[in-house]
C-alpha atoms as a PDB file:
ATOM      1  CA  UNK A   1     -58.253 -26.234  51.701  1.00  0.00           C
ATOM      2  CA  UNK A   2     -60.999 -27.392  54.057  1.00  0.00           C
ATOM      3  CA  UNK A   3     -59.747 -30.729  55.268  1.00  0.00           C
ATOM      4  CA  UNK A   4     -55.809 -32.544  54.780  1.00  0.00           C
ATOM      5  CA  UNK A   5     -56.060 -35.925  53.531  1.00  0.00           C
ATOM      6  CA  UNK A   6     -55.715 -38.762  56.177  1.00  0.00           C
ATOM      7  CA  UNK A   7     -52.553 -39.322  58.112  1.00  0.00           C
ATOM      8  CA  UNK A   8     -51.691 -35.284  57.510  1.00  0.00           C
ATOM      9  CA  UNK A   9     -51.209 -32.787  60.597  1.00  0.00           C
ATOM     10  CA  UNK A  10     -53.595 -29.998  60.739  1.00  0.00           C
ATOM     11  CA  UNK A  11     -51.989 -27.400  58.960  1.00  0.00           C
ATOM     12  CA  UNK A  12     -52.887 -24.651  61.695  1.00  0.00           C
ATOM     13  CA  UNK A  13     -51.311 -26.837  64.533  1.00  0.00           C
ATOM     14  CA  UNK A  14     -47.950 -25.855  65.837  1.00  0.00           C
ATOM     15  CA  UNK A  15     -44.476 -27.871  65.119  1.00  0.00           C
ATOM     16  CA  UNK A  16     -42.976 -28.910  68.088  1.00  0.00           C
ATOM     17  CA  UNK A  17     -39.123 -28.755  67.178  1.00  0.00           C
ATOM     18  CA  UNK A  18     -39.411 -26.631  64.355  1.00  0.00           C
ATOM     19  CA  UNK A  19     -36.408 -24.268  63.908  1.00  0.00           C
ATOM     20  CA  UNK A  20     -38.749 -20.858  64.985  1.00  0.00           C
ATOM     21  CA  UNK A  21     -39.488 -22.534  68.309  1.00  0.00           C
ATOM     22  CA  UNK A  22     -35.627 -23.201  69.444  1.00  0.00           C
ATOM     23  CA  UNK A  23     -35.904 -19.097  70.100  1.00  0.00           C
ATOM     24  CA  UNK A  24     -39.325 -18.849  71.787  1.00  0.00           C
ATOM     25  CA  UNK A  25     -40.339 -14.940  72.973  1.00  0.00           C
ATOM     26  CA  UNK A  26     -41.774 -13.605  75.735  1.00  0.00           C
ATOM     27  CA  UNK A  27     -43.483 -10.905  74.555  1.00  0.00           C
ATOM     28  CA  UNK A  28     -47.595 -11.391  73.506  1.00  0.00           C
ATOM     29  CA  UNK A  29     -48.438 -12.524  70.185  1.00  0.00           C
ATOM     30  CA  UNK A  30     -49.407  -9.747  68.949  1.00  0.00           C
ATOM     31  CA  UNK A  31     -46.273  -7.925  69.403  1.00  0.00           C
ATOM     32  CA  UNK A  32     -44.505 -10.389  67.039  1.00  0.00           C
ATOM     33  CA  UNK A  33     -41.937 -10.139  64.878  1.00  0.00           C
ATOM     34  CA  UNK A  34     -43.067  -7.432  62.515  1.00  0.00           C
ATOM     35  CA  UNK A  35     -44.194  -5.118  65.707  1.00  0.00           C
ATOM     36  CA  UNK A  36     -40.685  -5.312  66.827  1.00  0.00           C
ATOM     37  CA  UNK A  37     -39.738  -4.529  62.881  1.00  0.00           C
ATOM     38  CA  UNK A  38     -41.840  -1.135  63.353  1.00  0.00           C
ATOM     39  CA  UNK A  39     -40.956  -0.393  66.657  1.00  0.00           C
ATOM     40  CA  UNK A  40     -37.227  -0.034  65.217  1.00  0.00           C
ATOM     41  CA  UNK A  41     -38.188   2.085  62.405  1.00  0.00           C
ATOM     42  CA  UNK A  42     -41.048   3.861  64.505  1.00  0.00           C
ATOM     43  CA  UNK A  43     -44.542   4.732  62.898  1.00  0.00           C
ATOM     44  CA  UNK A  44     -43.918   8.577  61.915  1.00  0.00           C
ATOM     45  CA  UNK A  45     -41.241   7.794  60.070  1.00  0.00           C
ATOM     46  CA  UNK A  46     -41.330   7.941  56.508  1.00  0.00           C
ATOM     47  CA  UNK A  47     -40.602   4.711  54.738  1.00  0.00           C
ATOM     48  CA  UNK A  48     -37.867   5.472  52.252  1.00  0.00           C
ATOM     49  CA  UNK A  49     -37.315   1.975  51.120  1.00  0.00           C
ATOM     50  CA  UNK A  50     -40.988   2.096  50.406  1.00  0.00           C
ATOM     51  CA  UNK A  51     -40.771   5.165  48.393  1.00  0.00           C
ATOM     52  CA  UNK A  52     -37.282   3.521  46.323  1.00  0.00           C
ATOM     53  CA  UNK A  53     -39.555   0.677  45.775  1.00  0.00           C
ATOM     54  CA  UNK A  54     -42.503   2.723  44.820  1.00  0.00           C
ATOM     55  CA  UNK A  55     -40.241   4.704  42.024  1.00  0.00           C
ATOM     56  CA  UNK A  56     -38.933   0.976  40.649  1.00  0.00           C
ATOM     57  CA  UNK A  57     -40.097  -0.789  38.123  1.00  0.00           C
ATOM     58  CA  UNK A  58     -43.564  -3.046  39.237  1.00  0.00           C
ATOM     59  CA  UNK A  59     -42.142  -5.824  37.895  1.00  0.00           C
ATOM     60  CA  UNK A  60     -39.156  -5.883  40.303  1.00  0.00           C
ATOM     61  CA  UNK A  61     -39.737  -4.139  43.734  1.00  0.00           C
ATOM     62  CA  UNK A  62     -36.625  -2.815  45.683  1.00  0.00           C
ATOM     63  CA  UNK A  63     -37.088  -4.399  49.478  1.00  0.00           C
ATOM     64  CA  UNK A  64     -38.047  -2.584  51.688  1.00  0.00           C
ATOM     65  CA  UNK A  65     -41.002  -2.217  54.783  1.00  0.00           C
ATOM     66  CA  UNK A  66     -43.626  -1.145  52.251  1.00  0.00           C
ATOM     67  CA  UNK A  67     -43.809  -4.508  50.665  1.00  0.00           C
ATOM     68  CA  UNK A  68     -44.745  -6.286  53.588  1.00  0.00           C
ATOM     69  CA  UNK A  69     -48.174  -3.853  53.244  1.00  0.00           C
ATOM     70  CA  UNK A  70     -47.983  -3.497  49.235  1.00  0.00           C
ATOM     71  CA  UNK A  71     -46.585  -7.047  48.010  1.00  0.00           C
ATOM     72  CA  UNK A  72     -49.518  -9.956  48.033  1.00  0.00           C
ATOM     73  CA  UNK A  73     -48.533 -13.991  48.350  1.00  0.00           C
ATOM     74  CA  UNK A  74     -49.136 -14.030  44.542  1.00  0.00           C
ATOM     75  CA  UNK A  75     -46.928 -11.543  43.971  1.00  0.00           C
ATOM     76  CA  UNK A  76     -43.886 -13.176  45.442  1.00  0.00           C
ATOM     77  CA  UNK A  77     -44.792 -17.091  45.412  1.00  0.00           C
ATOM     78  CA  UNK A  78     -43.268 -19.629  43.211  1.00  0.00           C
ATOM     79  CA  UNK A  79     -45.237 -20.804  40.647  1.00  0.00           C
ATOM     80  CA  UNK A  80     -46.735 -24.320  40.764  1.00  0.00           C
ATOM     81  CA  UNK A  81     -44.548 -25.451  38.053  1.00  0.00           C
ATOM     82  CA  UNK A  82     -41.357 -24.749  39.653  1.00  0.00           C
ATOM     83  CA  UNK A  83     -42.223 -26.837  43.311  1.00  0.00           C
ATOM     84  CA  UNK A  84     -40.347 -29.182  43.855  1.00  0.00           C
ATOM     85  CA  UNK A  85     -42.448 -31.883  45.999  1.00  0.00           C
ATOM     86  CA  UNK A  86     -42.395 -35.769  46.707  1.00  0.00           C
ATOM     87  CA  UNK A  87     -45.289 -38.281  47.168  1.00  0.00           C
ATOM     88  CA  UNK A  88     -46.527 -39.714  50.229  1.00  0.00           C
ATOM     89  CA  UNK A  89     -45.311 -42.943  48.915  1.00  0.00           C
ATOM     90  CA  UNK A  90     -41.898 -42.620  47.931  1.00  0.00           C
ATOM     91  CA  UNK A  91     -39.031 -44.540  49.369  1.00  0.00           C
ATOM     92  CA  UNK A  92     -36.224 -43.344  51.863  1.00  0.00           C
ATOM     93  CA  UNK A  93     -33.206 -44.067  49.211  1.00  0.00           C
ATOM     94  CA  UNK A  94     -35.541 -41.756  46.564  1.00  0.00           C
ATOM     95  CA  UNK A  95     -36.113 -39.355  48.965  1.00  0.00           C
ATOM     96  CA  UNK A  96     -33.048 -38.803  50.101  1.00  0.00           C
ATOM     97  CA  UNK A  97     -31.443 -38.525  46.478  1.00  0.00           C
ATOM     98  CA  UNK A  98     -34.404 -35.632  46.007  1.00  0.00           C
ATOM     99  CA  UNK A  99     -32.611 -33.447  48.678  1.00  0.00           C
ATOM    100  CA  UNK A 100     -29.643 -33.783  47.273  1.00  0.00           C
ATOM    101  CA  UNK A 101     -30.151 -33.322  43.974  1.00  0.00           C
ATOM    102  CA  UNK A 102     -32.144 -29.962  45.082  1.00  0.00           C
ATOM    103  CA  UNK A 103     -30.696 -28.978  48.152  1.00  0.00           C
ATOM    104  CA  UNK A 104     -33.398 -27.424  49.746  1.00  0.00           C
ATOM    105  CA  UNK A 105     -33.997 -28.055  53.459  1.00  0.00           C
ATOM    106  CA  UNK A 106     -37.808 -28.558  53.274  1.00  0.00           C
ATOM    107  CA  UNK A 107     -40.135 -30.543  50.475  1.00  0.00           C
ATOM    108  CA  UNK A 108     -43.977 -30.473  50.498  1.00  0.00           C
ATOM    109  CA  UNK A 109     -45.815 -33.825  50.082  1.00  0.00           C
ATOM    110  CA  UNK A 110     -48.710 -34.807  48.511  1.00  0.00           C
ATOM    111  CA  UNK A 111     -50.974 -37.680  47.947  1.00  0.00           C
ATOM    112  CA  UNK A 112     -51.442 -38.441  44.086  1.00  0.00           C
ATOM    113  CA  UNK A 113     -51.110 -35.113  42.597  1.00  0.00           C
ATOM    114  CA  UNK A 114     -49.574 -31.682  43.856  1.00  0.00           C
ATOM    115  CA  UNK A 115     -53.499 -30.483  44.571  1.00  0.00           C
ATOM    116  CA  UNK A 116     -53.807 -32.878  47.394  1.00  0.00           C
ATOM    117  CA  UNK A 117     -51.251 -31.999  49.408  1.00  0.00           C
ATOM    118  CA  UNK A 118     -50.319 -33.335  52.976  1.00  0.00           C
ATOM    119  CA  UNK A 119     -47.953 -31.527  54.917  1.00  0.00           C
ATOM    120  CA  UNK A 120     -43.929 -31.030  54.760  1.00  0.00           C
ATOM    121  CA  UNK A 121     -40.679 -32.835  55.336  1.00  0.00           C
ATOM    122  CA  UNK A 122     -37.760 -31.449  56.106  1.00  0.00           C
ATOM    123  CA  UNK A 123     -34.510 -32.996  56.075  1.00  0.00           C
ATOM    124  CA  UNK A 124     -33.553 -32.734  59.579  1.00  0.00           C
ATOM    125  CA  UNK A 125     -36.095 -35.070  60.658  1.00  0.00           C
ATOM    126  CA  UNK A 126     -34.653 -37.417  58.023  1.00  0.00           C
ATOM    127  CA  UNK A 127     -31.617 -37.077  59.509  1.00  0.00           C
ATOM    128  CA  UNK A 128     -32.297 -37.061  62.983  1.00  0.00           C
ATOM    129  CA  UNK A 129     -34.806 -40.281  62.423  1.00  0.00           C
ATOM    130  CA  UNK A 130     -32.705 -42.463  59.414  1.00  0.00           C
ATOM    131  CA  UNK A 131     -29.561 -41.048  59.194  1.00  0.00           C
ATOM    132  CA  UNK A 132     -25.866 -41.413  61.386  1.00  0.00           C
ATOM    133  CA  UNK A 133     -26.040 -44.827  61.149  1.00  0.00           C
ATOM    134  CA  UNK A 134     -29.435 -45.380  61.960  1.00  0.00           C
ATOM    135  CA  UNK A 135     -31.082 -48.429  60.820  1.00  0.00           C
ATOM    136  CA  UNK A 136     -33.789 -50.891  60.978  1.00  0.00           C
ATOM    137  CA  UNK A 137     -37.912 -50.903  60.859  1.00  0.00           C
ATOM    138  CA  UNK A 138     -40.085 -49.859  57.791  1.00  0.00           C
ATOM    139  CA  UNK A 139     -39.437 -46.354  56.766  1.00  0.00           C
ATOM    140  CA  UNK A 140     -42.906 -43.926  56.725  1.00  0.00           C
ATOM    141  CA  UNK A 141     -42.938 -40.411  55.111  1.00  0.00           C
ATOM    142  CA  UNK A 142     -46.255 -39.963  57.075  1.00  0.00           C
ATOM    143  CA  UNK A 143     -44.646 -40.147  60.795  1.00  0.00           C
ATOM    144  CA  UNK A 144     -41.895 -37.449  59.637  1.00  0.00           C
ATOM    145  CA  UNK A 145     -44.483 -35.262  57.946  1.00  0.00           C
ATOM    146  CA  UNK A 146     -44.664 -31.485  59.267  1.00  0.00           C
ATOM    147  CA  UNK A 147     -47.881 -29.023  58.793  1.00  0.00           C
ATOM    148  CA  UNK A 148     -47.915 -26.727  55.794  1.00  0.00           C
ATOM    149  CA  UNK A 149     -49.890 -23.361  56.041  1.00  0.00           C
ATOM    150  CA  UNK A 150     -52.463 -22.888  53.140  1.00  0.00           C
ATOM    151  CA  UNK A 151     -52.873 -18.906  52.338  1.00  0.00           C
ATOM    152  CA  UNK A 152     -54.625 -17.431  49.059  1.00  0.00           C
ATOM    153  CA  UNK A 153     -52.963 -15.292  46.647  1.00  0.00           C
ATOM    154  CA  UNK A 154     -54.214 -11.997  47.858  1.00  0.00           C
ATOM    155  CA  UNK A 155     -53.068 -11.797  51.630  1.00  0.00           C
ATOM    156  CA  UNK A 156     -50.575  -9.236  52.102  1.00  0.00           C
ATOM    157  CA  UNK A 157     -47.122 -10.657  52.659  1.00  0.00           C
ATOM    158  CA  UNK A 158     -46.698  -9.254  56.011  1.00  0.00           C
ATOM    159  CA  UNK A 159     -49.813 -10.870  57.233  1.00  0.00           C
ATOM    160  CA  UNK A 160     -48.471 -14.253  56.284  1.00  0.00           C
ATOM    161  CA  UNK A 161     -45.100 -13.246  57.608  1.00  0.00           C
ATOM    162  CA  UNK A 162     -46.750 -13.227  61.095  1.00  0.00           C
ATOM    163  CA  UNK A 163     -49.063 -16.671  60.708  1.00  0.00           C
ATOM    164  CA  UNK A 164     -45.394 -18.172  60.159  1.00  0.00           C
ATOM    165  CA  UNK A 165     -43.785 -16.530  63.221  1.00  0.00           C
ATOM    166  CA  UNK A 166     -46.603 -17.291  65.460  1.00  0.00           C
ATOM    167  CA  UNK A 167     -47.206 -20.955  64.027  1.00  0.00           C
ATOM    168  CA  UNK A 168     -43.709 -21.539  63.638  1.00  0.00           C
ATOM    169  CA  UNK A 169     -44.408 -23.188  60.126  1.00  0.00           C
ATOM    170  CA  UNK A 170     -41.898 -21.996  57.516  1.00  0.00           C
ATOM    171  CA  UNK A 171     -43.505 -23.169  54.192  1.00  0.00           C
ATOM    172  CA  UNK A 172     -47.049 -22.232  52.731  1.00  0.00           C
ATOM    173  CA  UNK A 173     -48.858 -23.577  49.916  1.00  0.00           C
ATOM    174  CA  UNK A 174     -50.826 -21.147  47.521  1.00  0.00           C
ATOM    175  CA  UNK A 175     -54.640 -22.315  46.892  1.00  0.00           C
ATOM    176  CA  UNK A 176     -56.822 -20.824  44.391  1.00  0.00           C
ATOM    177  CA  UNK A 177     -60.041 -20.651  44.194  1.00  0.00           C
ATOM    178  CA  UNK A 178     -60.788 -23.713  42.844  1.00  0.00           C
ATOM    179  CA  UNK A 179     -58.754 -25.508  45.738  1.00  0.00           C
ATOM    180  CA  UNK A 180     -55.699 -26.119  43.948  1.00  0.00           C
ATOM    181  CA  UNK A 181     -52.096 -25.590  44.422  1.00  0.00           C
ATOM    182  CA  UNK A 182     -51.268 -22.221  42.635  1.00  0.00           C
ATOM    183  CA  UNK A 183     -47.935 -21.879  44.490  1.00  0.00           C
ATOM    184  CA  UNK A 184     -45.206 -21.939  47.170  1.00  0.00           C
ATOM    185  CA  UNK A 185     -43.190 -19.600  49.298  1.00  0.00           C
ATOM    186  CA  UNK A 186     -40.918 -19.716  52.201  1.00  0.00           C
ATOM    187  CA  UNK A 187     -40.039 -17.979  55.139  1.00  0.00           C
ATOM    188  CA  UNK A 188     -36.969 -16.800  53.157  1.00  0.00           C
ATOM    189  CA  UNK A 189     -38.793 -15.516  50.531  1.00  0.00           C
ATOM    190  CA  UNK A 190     -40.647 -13.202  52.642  1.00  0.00           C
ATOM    191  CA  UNK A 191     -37.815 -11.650  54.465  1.00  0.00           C
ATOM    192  CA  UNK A 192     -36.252 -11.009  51.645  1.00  0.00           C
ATOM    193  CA  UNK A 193     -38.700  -8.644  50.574  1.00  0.00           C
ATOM    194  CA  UNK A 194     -37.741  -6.739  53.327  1.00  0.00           C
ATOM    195  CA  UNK A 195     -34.231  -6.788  53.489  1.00  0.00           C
ATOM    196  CA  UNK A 196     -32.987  -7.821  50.062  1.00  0.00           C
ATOM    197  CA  UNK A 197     -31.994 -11.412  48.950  1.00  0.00           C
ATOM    198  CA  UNK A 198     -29.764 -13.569  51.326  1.00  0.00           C
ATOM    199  CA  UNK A 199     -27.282 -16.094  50.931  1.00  0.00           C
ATOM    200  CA  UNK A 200     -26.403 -17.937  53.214  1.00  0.00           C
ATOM    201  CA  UNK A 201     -24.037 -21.312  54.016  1.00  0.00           C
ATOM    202  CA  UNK A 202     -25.626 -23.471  51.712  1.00  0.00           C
ATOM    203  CA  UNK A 203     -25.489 -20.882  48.459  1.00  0.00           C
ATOM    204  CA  UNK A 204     -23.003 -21.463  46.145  1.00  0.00           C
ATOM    205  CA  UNK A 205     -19.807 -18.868  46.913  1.00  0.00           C
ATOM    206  CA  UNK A 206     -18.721 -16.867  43.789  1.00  0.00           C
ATOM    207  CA  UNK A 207     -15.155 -15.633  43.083  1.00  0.00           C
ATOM    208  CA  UNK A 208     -16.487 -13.274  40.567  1.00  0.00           C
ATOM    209  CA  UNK A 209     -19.279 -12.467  38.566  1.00  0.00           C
ATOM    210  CA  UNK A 210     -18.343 -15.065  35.979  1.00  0.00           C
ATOM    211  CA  UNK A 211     -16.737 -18.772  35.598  1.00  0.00           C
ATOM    212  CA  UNK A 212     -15.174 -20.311  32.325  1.00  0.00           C
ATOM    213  CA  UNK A 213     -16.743 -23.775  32.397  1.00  0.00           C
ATOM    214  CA  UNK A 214     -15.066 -24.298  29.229  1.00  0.00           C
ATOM    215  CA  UNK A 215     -14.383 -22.364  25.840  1.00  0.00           C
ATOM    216  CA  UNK A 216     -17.076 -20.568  24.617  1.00  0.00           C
ATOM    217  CA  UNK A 217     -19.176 -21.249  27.800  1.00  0.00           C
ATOM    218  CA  UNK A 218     -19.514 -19.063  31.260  1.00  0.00           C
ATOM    219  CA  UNK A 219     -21.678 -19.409  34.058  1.00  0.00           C
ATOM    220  CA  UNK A 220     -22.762 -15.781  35.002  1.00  0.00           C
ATOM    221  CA  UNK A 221     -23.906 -14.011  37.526  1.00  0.00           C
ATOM    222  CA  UNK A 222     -27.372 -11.947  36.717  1.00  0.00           C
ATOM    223  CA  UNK A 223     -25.876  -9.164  38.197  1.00  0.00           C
ATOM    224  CA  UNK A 224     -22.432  -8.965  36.256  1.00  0.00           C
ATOM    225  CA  UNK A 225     -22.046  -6.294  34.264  1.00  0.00           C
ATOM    226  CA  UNK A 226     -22.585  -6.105  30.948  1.00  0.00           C
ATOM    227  CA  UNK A 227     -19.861  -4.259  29.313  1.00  0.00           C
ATOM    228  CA  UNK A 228     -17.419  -6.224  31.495  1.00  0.00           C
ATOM    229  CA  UNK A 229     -18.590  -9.905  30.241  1.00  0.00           C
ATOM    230  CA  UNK A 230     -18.314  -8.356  26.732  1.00  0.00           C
ATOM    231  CA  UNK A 231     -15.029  -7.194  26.968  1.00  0.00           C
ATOM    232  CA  UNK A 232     -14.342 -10.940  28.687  1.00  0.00           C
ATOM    233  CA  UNK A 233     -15.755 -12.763  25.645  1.00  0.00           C
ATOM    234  CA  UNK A 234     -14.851 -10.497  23.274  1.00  0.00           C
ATOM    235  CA  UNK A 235     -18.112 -10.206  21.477  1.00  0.00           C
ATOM    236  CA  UNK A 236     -21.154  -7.551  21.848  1.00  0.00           C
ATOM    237  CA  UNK A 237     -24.217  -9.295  22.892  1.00  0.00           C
ATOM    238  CA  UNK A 238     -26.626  -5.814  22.887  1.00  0.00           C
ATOM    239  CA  UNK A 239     -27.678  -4.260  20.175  1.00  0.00           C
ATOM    240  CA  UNK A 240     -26.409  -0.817  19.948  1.00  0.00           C
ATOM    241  CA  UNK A 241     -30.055   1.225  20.379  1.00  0.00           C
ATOM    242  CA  UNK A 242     -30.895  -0.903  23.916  1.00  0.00           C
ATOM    243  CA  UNK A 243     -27.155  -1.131  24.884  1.00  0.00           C
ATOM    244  CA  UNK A 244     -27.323   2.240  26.807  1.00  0.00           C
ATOM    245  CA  UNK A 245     -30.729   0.931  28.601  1.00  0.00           C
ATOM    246  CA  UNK A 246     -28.699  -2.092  29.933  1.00  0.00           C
ATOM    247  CA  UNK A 247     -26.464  -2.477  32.853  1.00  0.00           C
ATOM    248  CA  UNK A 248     -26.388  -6.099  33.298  1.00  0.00           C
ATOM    249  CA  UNK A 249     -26.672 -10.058  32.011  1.00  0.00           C
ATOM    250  CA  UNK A 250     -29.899 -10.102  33.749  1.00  0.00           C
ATOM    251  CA  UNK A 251     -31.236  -7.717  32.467  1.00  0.00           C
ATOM    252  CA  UNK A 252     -29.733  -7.766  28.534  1.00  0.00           C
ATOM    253  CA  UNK A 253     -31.662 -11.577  29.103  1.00  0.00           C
ATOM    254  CA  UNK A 254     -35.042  -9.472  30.381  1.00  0.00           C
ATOM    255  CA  UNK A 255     -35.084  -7.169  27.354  1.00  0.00           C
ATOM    256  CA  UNK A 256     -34.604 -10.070  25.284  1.00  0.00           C
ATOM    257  CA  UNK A 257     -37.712 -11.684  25.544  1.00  0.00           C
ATOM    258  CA  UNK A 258     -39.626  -8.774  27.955  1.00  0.00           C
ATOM    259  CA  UNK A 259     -40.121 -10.639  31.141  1.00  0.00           C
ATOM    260  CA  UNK A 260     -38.422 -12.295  33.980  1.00  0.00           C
ATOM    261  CA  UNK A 261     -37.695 -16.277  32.237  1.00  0.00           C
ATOM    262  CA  UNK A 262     -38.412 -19.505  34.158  1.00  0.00           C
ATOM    263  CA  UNK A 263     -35.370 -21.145  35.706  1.00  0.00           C
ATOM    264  CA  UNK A 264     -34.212 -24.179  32.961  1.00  0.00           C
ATOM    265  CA  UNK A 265     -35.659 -21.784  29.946  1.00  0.00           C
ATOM    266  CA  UNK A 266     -33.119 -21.662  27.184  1.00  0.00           C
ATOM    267  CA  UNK A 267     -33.104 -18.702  25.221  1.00  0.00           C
ATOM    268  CA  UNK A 268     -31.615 -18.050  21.708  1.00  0.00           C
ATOM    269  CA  UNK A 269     -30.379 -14.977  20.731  1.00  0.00           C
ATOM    270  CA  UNK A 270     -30.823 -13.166  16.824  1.00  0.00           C
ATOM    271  CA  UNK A 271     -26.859 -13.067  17.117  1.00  0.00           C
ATOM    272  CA  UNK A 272     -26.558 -17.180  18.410  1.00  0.00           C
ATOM    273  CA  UNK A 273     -25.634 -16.733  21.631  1.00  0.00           C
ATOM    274  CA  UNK A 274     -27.367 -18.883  24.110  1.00  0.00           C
ATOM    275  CA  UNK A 275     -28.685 -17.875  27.553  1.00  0.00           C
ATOM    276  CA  UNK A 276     -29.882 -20.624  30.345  1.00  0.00           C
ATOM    277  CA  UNK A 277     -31.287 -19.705  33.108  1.00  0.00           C
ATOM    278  CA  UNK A 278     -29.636 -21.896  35.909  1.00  0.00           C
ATOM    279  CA  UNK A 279     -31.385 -20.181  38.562  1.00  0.00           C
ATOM    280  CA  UNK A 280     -34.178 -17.746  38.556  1.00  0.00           C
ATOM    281  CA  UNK A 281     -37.408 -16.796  40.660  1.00  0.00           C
ATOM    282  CA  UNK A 282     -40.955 -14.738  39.644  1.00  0.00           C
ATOM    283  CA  UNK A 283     -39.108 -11.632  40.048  1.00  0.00           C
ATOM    284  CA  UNK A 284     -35.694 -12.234  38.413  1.00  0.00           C
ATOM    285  CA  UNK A 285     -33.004 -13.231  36.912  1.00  0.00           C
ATOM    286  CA  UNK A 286     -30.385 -15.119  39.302  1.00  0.00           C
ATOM    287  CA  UNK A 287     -27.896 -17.069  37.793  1.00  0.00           C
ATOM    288  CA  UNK A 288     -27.353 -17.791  34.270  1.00  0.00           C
ATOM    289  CA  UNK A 289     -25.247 -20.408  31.622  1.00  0.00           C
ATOM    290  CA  UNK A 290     -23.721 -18.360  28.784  1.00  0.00           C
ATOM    291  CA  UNK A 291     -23.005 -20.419  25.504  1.00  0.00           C
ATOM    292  CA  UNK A 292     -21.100 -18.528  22.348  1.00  0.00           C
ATOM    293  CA  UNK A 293     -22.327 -19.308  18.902  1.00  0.00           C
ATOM    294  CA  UNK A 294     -20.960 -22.980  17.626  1.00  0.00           C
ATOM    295  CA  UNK A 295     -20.513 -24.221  21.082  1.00  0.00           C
ATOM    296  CA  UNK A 296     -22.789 -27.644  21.360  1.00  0.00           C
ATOM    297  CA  UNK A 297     -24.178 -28.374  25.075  1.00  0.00           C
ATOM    298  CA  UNK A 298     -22.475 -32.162  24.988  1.00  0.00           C
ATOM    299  CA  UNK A 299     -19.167 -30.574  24.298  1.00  0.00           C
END
């Protein structure tokens, strides 16, 4: 995007006080973070999580080193649907009940529509600037705004992985060619490409791979295992001619409808069994709401 709308911070502009600059490194610029990554695993050696990922299906990638080469932003971003942003205009008691109903740590902002978008908040500023008792004076989204990076859909991952270690901006916007929003991706999202997804304080902790919310409904795990949840339910949910093709809820889901669903999709099965998809990205499956034939959602 050629210009940011009044009152924004140039999006290739540094953020003092971002979390990346608490750590800052020595070393030149161009021996960043990912030439310390290949310096560990040294040039002339061959990338086996590159070859796993290579042998995997396309439509999910194992992580590994070769996607920071292989993967492009519009491979991995989230799709402009799915952002969760806030207007330029909104009020402090609004915002503040958006990050908690989401729980992320950073929210782009815009002016009108998603396509004309500003810059970033994140909620440490809100905290640090209206929060512990703070009070007083006429609250302004603009003064706490951060820079957002704007990247296009076909720069390799890796390459953007730099741009946000060297600007120490953690959040980029997808633009088409048009100029539009297309979609979003983190700092997160990037790294786990590399080393597989992470979880950290903020991510719900599981005792197992399932939870009885109440009869005839779970919340499961993507990754629990098929045959186990059956046996826990008592019912088969695969039929018998994919059931040897399946290992897991995630992926019984997958072969239902033949790709990866968007997180709030509800889908019915032939046999009545209901899937939700409580938490998902492009690639897959996270975290789903299992409802048994009969069972009504306002029960």
């Amino acid at each position: 995007m050629g210009q940011v709308a009044d009152g924004a911070v140039s999006a290739n502009a540094p953020a003092p006080g971002d979390d990346a600059g608490d750590d800052q490194s020595a070393e030149p610029l161009s021996r960043g973070f990912l030439g310390r990554i290949f310096d560990v695993f040294g040039p002339s050696e061959p990338d086996q999580a590159a070859d796993a990922a290579a042998a995997a299906p396309a439509a999910v990638p194992l992580p590994g080193l070769g996607n920071l080469r292989r993967m492009r932003v519009g491979d991995v971003a989230i799709p402009k649907v799915e952002i969760v942003a806030v207007p330029v205009n909104i009020t402090r008691d609004e915002l503040v009940a958006v990050f908690r109903e989401q729980g992320y740590s950073r929210l782009p902002v815009f002016k009108d529509t998603l396509d004309t978008p500003l810059g970033l908040i994140h909620l440490k500023d809100l905290a640090l600037e209206w929060g512990f008792g703070a009070s007083g004076g006429r609250f302004s989204l603009r003064k706490l705004m951060r820079p957002l990076l704007y990247v296009p859909p076909s720069m390799p991952i890796g390459v953007l992985l730099q741009k946000m270690q060297v600007q120490r901006i953690h959040m980029a916007l997808v633009i088409d060619e048009y100029g539009g929003v297309d979609g979003l991706l983190t700092l997160e999202d990037l790294i786990e490409q590399v080393i597989g997804e992470i979880e950290d304080e903020h991510d719900e902790a599981e005792d197992g791979y399932w939870k009885l919310e109440k009869p005839g409904q779970w919340i499961v795990q993507a990754r629990a295992p098929l045959k186990d949840f059956e046996a826990e339910i008592g019912m088969v949910l695969a039929d018998p001619e994919e059931e040897a093709d399946i290992d897991s809820m995630g992926g019984l889901v997958f072969m239902q409808i033949g790709r990866v669903p968007a997180r709030g999709e509800v889908i019915v099965a032939e046999n009545g069994v209901e899937y939700e998809v409580l938490d998902a990205d492009p690639r897959r499956i996270k975290r789903l709401r299992v409802r048994l034939p009969g069972i009504s959602p306002a029960e």
